[in-house]
PDB file of N, CA and C in Angstrom:
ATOM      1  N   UNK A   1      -0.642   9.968  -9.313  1.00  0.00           N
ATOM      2  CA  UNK A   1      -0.325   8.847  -8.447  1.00  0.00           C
ATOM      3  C   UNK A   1       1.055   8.302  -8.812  1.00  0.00           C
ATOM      4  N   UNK A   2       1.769   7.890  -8.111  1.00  0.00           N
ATOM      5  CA  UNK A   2       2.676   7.430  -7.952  1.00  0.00           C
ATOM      6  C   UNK A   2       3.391   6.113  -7.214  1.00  0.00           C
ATOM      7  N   UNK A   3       3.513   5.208  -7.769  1.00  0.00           N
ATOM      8  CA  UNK A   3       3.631   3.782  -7.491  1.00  0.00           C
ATOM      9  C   UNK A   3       4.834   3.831  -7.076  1.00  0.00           C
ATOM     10  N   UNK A   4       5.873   4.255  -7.026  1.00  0.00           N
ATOM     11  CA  UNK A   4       7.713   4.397  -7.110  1.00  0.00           C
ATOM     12  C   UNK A   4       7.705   4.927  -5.618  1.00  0.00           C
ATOM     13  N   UNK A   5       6.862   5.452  -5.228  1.00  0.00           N
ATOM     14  CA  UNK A   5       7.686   5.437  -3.112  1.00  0.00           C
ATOM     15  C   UNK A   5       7.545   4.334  -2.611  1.00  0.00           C
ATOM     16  N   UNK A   6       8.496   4.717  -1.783  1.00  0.00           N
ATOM     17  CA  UNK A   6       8.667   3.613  -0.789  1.00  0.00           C
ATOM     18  C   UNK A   6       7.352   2.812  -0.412  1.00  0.00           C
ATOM     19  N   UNK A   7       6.094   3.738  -0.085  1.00  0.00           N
ATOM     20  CA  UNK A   7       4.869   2.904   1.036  1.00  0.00           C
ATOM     21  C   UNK A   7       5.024   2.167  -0.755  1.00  0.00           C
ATOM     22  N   UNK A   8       4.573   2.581  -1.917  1.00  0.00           N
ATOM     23  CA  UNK A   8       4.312   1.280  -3.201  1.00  0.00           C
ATOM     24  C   UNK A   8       5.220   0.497  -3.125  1.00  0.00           C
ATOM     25  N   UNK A   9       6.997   0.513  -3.090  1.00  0.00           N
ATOM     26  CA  UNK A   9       6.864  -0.949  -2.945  1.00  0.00           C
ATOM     27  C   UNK A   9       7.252  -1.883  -1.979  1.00  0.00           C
ATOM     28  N   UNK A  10       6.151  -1.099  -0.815  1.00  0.00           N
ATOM     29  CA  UNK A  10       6.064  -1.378   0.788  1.00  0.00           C
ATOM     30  C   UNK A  10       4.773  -2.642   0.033  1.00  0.00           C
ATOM     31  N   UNK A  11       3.310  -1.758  -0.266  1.00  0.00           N
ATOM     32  CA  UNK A  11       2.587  -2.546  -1.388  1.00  0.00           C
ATOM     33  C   UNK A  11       2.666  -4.115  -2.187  1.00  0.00           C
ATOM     34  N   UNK A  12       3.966  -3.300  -2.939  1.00  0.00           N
ATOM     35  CA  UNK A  12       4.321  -4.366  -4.281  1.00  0.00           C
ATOM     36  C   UNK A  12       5.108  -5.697  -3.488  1.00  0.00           C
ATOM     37  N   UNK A  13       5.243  -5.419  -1.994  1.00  0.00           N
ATOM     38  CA  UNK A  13       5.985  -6.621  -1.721  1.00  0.00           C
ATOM     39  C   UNK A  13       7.794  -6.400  -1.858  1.00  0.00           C
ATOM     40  N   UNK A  14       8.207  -5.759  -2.785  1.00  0.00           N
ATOM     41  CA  UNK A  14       9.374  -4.818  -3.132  1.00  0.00           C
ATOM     42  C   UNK A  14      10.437  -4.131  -1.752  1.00  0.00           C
ATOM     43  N   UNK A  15       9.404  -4.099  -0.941  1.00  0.00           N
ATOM     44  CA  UNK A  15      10.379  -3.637   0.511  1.00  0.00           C
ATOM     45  C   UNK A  15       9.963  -4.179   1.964  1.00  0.00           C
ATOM     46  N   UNK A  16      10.286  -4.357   2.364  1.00  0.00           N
ATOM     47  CA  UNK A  16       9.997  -5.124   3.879  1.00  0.00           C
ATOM     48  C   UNK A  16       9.235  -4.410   4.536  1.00  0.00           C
ATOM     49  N   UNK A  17       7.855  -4.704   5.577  1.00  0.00           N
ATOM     50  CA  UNK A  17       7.601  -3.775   6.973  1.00  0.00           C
ATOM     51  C   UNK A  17       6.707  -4.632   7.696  1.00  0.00           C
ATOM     52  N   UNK A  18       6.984  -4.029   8.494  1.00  0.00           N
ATOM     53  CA  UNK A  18       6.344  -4.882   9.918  1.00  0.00           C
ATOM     54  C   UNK A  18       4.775  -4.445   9.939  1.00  0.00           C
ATOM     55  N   UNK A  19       3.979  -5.754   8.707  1.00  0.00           N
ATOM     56  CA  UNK A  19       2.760  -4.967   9.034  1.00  0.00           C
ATOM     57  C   UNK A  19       1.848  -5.626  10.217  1.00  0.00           C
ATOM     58  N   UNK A  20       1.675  -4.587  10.458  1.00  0.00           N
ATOM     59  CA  UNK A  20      -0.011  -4.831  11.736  1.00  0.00           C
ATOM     60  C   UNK A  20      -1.214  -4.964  11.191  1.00  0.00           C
ATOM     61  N   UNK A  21      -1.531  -4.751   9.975  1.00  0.00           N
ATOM     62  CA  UNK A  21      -3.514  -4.966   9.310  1.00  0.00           C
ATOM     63  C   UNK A  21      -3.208  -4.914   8.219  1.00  0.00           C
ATOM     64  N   UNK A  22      -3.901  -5.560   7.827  1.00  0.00           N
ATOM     65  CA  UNK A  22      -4.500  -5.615   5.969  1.00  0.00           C
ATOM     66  C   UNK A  22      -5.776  -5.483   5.533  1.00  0.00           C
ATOM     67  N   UNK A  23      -5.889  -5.219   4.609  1.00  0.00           N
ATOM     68  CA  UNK A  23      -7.210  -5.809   3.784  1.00  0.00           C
ATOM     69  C   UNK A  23      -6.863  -5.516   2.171  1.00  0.00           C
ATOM     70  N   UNK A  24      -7.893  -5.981   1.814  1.00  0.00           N
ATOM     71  CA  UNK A  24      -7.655  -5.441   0.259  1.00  0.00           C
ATOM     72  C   UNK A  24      -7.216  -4.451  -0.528  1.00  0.00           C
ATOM     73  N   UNK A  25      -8.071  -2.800   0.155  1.00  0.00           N
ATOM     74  CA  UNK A  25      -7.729  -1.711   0.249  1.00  0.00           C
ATOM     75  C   UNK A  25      -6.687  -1.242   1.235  1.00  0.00           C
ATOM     76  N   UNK A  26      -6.383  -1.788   2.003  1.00  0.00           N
ATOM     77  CA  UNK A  26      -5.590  -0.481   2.945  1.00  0.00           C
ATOM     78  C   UNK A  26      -4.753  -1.617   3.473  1.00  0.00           C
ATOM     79  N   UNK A  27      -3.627  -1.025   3.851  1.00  0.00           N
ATOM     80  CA  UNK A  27      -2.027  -1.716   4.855  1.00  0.00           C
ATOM     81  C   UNK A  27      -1.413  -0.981   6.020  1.00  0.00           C
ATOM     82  N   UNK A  28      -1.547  -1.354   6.646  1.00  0.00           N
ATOM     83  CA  UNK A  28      -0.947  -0.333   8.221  1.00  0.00           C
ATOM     84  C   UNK A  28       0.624  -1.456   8.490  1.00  0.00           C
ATOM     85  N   UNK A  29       1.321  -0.397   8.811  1.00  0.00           N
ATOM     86  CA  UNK A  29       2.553  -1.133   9.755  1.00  0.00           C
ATOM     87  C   UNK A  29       3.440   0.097  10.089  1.00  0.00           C
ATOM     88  N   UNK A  30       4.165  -0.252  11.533  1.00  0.00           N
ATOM     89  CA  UNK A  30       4.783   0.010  12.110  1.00  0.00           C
ATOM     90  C   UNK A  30       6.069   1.029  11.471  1.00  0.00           C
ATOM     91  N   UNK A  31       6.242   2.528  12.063  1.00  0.00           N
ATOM     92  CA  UNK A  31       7.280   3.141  11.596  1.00  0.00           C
ATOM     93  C   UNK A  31       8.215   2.768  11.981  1.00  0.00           C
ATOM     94  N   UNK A  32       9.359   2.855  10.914  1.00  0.00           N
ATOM     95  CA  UNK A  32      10.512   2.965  11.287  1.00  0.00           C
ATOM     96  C   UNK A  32      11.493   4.170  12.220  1.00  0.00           C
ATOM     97  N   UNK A  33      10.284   5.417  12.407  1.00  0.00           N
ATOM     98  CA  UNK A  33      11.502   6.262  13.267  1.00  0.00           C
ATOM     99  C   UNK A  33       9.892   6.498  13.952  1.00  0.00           C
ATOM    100  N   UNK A  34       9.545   5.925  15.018  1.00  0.00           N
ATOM    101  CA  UNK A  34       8.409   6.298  15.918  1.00  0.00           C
ATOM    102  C   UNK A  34       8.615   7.360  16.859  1.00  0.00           C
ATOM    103  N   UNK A  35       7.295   8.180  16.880  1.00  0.00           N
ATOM    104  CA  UNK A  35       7.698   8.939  18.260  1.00  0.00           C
ATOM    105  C   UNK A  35       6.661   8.802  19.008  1.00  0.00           C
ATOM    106  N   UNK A  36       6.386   7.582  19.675  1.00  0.00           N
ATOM    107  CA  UNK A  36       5.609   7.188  20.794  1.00  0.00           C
ATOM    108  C   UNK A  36       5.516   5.383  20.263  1.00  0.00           C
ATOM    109  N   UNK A  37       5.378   5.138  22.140  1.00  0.00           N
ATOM    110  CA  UNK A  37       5.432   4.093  21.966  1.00  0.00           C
ATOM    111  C   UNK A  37       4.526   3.144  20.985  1.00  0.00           C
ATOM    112  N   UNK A  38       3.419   3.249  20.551  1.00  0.00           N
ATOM    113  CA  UNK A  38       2.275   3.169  19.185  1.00  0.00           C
ATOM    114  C   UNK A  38       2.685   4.263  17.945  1.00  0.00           C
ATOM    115  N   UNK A  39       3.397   3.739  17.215  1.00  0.00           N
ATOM    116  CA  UNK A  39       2.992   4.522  16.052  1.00  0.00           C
ATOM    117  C   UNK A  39       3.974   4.170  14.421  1.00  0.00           C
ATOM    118  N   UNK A  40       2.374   3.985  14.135  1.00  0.00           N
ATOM    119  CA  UNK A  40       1.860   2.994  12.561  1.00  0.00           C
ATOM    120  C   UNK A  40       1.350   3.382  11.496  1.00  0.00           C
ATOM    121  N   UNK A  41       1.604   3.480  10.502  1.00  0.00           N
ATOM    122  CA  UNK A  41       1.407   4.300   9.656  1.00  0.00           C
ATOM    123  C   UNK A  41       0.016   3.241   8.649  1.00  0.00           C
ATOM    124  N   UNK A  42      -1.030   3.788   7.900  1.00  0.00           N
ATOM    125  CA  UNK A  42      -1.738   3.405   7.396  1.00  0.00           C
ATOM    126  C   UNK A  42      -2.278   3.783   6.420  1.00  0.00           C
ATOM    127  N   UNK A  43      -2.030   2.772   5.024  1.00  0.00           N
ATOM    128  CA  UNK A  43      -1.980   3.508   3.734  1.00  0.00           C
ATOM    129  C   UNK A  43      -3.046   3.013   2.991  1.00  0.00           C
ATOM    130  N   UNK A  44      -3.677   4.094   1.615  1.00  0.00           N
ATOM    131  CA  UNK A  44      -3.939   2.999   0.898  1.00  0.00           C
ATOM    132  C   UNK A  44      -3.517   2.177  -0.003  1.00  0.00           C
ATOM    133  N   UNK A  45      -4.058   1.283  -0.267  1.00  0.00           N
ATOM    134  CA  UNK A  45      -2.662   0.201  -1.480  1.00  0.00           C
ATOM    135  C   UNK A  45      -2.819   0.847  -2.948  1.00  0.00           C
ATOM    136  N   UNK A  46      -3.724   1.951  -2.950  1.00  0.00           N
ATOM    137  CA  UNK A  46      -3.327   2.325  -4.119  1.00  0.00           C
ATOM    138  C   UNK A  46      -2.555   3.697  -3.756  1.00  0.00           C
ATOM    139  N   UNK A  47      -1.873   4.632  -4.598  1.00  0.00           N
ATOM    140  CA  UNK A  47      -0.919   5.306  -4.268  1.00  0.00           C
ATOM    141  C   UNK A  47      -1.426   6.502  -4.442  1.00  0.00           C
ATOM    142  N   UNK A  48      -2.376   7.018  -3.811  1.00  0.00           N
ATOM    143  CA  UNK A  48      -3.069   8.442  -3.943  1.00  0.00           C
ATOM    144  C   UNK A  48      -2.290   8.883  -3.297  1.00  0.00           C
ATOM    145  N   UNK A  49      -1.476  10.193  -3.537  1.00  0.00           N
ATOM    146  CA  UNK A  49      -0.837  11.477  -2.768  1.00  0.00           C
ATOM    147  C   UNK A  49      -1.597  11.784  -1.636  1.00  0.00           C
ATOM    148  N   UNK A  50      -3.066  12.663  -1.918  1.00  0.00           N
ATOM    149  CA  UNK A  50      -3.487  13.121  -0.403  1.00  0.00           C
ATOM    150  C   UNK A  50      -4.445  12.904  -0.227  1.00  0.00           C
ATOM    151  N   UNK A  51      -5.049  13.292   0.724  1.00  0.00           N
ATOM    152  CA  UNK A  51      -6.397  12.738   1.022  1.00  0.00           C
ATOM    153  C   UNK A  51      -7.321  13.682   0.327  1.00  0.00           C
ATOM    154  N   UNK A  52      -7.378  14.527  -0.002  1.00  0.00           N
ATOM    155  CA  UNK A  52      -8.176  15.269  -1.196  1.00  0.00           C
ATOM    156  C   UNK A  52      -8.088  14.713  -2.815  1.00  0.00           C
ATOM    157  N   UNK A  53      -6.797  14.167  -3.029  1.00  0.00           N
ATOM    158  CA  UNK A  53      -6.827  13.237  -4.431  1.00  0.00           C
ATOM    159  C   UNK A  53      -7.622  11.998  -4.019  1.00  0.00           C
ATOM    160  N   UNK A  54      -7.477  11.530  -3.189  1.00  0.00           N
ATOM    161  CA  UNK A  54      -8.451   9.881  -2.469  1.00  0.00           C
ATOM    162  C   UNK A  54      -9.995  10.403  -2.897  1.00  0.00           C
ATOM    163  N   UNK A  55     -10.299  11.331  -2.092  1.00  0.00           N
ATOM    164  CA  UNK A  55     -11.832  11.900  -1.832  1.00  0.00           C
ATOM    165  C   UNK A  55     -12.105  12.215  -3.107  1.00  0.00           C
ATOM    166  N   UNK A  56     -11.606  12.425  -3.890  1.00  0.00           N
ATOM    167  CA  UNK A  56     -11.576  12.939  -5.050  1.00  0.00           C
ATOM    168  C   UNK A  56     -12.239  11.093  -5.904  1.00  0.00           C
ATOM    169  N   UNK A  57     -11.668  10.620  -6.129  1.00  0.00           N
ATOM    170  CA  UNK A  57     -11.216   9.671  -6.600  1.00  0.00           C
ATOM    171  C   UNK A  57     -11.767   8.377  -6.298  1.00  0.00           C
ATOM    172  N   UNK A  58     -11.967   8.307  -4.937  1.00  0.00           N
ATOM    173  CA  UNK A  58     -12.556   6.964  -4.067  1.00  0.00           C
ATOM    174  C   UNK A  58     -13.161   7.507  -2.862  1.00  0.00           C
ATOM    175  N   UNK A  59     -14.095   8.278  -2.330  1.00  0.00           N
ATOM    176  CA  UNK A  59     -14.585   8.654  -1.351  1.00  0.00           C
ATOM    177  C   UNK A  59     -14.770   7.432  -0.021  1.00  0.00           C
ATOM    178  N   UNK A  60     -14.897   6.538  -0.237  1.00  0.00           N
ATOM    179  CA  UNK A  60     -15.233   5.509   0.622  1.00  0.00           C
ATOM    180  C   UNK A  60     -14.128   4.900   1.334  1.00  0.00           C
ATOM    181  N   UNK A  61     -12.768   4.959   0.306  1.00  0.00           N
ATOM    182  CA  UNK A  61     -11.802   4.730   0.648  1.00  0.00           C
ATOM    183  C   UNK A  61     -11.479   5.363   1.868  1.00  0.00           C
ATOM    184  N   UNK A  62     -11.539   6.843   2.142  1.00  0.00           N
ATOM    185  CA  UNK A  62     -11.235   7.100   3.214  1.00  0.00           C
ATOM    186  C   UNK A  62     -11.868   6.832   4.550  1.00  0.00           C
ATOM    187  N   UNK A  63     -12.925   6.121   4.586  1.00  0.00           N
ATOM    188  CA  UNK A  63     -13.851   5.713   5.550  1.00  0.00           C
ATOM    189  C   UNK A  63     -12.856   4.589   6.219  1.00  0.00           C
ATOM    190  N   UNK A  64     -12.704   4.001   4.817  1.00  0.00           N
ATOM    191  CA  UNK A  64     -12.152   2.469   5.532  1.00  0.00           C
ATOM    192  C   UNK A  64     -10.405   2.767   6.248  1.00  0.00           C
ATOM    193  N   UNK A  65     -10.038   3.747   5.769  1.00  0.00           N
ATOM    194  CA  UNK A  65      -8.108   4.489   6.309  1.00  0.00           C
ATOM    195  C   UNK A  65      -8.699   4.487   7.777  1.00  0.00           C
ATOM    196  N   UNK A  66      -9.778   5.306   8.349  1.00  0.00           N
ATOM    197  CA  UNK A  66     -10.247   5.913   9.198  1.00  0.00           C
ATOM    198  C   UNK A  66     -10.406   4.564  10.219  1.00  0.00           C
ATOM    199  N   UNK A  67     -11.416   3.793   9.929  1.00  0.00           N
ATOM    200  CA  UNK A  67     -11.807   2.090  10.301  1.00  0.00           C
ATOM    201  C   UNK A  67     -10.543   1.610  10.872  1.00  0.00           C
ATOM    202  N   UNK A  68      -9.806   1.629   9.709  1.00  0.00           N
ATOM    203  CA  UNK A  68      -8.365   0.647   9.761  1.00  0.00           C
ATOM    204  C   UNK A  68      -7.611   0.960  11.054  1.00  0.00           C
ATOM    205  N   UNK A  69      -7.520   2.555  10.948  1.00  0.00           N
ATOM    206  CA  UNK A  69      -6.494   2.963  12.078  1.00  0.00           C
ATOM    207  C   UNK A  69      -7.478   3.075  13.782  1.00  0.00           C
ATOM    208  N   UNK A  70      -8.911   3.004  13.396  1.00  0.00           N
ATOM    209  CA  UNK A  70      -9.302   2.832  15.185  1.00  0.00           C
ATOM    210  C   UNK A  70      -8.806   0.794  15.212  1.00  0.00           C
ATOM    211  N   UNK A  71      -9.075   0.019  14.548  1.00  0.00           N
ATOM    212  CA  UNK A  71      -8.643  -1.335  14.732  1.00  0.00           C
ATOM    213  C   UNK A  71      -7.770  -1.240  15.286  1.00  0.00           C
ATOM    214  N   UNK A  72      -6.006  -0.266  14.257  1.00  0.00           N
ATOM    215  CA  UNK A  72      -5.218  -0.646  14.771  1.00  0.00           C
ATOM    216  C   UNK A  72      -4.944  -0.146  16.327  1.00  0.00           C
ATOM    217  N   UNK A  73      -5.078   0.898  16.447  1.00  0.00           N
ATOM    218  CA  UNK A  73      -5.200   1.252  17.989  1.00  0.00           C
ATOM    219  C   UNK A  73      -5.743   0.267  18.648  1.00  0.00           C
ATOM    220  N   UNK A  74      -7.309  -0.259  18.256  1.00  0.00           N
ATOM    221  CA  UNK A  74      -7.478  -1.529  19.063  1.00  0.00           C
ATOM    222  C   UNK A  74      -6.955  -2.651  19.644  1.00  0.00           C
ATOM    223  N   UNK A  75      -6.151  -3.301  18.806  1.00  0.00           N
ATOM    224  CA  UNK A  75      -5.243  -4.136  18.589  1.00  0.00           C
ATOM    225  C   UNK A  75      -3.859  -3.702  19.134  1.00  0.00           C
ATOM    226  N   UNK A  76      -3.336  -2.446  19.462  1.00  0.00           N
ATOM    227  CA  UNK A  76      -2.470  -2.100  20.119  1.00  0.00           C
ATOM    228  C   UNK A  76      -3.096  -1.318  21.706  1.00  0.00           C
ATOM    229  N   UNK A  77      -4.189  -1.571  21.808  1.00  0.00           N
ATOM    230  CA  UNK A  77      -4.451  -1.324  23.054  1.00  0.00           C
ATOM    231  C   UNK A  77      -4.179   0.182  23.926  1.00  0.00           C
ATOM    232  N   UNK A  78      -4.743   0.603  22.449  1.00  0.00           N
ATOM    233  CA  UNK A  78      -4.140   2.121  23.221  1.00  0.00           C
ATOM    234  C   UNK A  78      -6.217   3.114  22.924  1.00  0.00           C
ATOM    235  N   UNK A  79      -6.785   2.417  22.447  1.00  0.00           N
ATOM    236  CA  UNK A  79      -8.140   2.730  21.901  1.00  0.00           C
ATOM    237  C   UNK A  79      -9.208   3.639  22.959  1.00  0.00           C
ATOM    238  N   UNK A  80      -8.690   2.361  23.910  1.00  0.00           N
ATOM    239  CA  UNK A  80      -9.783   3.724  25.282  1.00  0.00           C
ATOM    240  C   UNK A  80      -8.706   4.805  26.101  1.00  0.00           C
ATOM    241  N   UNK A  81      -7.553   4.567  25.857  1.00  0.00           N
ATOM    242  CA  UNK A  81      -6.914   5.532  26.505  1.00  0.00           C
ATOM    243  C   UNK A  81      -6.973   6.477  25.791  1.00  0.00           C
ATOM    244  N   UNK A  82      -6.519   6.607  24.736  1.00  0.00           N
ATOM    245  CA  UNK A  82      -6.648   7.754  23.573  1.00  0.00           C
ATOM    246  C   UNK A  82      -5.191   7.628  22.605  1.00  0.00           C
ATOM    247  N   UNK A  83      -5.857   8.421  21.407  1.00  0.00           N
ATOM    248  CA  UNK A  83      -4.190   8.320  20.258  1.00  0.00           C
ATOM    249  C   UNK A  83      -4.641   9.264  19.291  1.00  0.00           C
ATOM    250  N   UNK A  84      -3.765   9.475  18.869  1.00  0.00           N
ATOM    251  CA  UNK A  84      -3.740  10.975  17.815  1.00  0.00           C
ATOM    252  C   UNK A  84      -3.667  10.530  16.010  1.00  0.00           C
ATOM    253  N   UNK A  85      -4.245  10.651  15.441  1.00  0.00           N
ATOM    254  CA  UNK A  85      -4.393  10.916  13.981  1.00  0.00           C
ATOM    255  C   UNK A  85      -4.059  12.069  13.298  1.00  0.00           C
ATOM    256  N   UNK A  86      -2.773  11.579  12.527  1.00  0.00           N
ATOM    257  CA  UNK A  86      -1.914  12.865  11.900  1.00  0.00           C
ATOM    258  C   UNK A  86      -2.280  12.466  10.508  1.00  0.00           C
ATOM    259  N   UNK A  87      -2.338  13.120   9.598  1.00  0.00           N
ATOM    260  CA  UNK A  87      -2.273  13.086   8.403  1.00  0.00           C
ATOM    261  C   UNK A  87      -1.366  14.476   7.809  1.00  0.00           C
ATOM    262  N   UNK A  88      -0.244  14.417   7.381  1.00  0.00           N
ATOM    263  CA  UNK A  88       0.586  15.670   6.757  1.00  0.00           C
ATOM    264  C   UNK A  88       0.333  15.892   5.198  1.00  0.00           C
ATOM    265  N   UNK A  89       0.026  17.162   4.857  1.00  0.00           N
ATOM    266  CA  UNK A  89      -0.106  17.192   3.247  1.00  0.00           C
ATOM    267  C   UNK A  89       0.516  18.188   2.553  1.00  0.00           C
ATOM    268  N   UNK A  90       1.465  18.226   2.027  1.00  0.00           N
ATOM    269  CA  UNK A  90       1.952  19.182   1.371  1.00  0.00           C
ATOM    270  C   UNK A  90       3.451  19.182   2.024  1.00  0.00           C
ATOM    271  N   UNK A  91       4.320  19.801   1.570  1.00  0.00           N
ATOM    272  CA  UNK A  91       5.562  20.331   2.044  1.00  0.00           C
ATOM    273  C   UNK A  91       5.749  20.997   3.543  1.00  0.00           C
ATOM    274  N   UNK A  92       4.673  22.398   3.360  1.00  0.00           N
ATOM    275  CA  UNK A  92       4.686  22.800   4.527  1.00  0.00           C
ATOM    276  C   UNK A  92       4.188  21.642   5.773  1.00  0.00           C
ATOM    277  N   UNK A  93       3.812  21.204   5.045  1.00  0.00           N
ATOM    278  CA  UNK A  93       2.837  19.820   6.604  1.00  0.00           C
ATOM    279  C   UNK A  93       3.873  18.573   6.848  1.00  0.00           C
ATOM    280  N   UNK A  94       5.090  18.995   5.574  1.00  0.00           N
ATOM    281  CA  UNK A  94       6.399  18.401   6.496  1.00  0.00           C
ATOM    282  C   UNK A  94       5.806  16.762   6.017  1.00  0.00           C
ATOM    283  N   UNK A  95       4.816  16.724   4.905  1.00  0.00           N
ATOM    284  CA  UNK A  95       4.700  15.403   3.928  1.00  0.00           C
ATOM    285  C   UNK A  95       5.980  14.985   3.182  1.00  0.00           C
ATOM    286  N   UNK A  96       6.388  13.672   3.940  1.00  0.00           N
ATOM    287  CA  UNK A  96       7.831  13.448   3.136  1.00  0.00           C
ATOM    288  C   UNK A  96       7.745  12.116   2.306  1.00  0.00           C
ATOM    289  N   UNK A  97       6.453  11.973   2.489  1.00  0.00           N
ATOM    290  CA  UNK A  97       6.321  10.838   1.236  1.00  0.00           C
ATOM    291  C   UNK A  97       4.976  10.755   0.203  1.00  0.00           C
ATOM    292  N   UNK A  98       5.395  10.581  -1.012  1.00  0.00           N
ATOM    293  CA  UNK A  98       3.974  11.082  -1.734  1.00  0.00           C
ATOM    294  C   UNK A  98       3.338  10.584  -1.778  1.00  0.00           C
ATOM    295  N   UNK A  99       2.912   9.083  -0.694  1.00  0.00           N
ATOM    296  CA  UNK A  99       2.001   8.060  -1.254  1.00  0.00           C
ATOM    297  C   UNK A  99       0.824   8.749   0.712  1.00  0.00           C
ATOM    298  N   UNK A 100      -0.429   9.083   0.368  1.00  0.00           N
ATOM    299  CA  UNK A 100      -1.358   9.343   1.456  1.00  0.00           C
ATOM    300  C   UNK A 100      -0.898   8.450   2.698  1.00  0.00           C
ATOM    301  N   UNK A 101      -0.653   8.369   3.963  1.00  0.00           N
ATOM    302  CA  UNK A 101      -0.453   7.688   4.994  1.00  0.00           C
ATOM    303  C   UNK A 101      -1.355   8.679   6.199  1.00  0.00           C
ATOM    304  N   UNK A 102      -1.775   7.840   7.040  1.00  0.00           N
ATOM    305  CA  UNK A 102      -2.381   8.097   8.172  1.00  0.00           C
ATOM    306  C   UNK A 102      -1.217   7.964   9.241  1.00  0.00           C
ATOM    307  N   UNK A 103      -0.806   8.600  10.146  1.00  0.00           N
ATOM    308  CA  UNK A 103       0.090   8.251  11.401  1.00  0.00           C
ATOM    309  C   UNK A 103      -0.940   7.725  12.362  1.00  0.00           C
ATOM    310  N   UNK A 104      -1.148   7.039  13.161  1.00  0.00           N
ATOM    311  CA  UNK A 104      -1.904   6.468  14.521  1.00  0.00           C
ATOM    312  C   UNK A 104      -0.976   6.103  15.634  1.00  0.00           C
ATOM    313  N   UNK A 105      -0.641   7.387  16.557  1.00  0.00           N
ATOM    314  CA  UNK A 105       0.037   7.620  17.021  1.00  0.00           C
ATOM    315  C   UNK A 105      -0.576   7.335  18.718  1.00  0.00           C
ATOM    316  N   UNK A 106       0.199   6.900  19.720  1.00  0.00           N
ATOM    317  CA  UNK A 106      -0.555   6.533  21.137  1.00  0.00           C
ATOM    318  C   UNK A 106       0.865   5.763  21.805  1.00  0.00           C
ATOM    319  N   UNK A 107       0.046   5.422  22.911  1.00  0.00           N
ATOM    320  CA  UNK A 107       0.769   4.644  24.325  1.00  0.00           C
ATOM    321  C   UNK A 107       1.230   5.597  25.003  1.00  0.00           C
ATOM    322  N   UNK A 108       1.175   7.269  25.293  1.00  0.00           N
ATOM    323  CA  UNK A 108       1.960   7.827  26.043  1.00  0.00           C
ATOM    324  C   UNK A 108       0.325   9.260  25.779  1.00  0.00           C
ATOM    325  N   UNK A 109       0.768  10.581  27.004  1.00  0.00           N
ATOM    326  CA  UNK A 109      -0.009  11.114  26.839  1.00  0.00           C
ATOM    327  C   UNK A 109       0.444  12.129  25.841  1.00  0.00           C
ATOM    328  N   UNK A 110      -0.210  13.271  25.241  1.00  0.00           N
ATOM    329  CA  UNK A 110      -0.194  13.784  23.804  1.00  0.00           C
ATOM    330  C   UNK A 110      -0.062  15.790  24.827  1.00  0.00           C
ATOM    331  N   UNK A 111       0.815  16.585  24.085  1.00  0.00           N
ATOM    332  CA  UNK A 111       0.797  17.590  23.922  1.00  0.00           C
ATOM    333  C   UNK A 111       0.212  18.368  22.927  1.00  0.00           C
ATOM    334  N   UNK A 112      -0.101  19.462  23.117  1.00  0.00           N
ATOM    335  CA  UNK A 112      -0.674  20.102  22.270  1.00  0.00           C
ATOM    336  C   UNK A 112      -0.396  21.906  22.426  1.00  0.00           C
ATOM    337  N   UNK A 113       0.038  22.623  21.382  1.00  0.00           N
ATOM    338  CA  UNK A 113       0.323  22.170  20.087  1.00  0.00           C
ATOM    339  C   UNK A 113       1.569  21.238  20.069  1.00  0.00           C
ATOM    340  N   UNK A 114       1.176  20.375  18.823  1.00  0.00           N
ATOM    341  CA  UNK A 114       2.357  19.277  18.471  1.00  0.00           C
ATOM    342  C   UNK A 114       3.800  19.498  18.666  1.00  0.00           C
ATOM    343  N   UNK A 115       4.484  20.686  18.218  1.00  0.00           N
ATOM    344  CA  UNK A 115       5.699  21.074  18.145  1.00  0.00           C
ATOM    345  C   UNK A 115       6.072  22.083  16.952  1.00  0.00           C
TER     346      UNK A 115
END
């Protein structure tokens, strides 16, 4: 784990973001380079790399990542239309930050495959 990226000291208070949800465990807010009109990234506040170190580690935790990001869709009003859940892991998956984040991506319709 690693406390020193950006989402930790997004966390620690240490860096600014536009958040949309909280709770104890988990923080969602708004990317800085979006590609759709919804899209928010949602972490946990502790700094697990991936979601296999989480599951590993805190199984429940990922229930509540999961929770967090249908809210936030809720709350951004994109919930009955539909929105996409990215999670990237590893290099090849084009993971450019080591702290676990959920993307909750929406407001527009979705292609597939991604790109």
């Amino acid at each position: 784990m690693n406390p020193d990226t950006i989402f930790g000291k997004i966390v620690a208070g240490e860096v600014p973001a536009d958040k949309v949800y909280e709770t104890d465990n988990v923080l969602a807010f708004r990317d800085l380079q979006p590609q759709a009109p919804v899209h928010v990234l949602v972490i946990p506040k502790k700094p697990y790399q991936t979601a296999a170190e989480l599951a590993a580690a805190e199984p429940a935790l990922i229930g509540e990542l999961i929770a967090a990001a249908h809210e936030v869709a809720t709350a951004a009003g994109i919930a009955e239309t539909g929105y996409r859940l990215v999670v990237n892991t590893g290099k090849d998956a084009n993971q450019t930050v080591d702290h676990l984040h959920v993307h909750v991506i929406g407001g527009r319709a979705m292609s597939w495959p991604p790109g």
